[in-house]
Protein backbone atom coordinates (compact mmCIF):
# COMPACT_ATOMS: atom_id res chain seq x y z
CA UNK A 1 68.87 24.16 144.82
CA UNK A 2 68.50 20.71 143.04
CA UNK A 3 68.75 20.49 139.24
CA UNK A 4 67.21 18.62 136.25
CA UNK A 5 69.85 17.24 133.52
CA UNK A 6 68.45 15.60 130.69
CA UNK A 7 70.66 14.26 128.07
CA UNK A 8 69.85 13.84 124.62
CA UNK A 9 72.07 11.36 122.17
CA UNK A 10 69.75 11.11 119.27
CA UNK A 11 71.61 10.28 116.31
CA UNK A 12 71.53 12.12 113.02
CA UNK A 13 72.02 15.67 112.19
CA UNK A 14 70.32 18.34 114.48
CA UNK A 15 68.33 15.21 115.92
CA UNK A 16 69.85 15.63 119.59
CA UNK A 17 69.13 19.38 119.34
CA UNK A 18 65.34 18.68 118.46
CA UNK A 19 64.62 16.17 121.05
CA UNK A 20 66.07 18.24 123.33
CA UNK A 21 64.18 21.30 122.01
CA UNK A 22 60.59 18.89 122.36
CA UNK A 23 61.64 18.55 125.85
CA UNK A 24 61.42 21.78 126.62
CA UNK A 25 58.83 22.93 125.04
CA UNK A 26 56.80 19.75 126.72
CA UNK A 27 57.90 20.73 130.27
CA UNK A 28 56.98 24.41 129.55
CA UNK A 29 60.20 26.29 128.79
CA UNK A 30 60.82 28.40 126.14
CA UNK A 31 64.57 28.12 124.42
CA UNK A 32 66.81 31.04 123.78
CA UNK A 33 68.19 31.79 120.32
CA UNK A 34 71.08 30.01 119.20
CA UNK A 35 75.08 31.53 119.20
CA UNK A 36 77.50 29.46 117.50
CA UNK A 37 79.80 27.80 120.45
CA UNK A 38 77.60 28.69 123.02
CA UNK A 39 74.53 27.66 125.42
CA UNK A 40 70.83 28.43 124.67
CA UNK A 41 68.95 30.21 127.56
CA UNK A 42 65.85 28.21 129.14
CA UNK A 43 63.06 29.95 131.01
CA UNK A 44 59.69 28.73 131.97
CA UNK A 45 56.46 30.07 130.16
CA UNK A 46 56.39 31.74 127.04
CA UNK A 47 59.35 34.14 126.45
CA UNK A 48 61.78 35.50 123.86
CA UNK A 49 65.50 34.88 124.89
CA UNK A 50 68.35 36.57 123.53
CA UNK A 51 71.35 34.99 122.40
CA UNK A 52 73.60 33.61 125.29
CA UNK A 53 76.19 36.57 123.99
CA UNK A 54 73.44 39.31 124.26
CA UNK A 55 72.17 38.18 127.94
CA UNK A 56 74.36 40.34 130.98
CA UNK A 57 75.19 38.74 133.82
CA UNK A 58 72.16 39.18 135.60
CA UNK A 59 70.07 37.83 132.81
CA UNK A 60 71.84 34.72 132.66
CA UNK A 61 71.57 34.41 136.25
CA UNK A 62 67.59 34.77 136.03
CA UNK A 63 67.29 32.02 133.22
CA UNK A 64 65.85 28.57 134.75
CA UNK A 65 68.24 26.52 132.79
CA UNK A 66 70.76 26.13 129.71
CA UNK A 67 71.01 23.57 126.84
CA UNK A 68 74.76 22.88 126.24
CA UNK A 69 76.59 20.40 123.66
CA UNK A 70 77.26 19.67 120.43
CA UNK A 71 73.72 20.87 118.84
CA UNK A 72 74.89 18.97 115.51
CA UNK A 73 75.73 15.79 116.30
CA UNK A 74 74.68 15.80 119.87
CA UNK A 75 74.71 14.90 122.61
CA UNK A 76 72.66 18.16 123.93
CA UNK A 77 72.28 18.16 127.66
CA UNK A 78 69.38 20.00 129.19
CA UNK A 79 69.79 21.07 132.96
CA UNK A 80 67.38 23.53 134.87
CA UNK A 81 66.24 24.37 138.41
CA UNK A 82 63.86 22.34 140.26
């Protein structure tokens, strides 16, 4: 299965996070709540995610993607299934 990784360097606080967050919701994902030192659940279409912590194994499995990084300063790096 081939993958999508987009990588977002914006600079400024929470700027990284937000492009990466417009991305997403452009391209027709919804983004999982966030959990301090952890990823952020992607699925396609309109859905509530849980935070990574409250997904089991199965759930995390299911998602279509993650956004990972430093969602402060950046970069954030956006990867999901083709």
């Amino acid at each position: 299965m081939s993958k999508i990784v987009m990588t977002f360097a914006d600079k400024g606080d929470f700027a990284a996070l937000y492009a990466a967050e417009r991305w997403c919701a452009d391209n027709g994902y919804s983004v999982g709540s966030g959990c301090a030192g952890m990823p952020r659940g992607l699925l396609r279409g309109e859905w509530v995610i849980a935070k990574w912590r409250n997904l089991t194994g199965q759930e995390r499995a299911d998602l279509d993607g993650q956004m990972t990084g430093d969602f402060r300063n950046g970069p954030v790096t956006v990867t999901v299934k083709e």
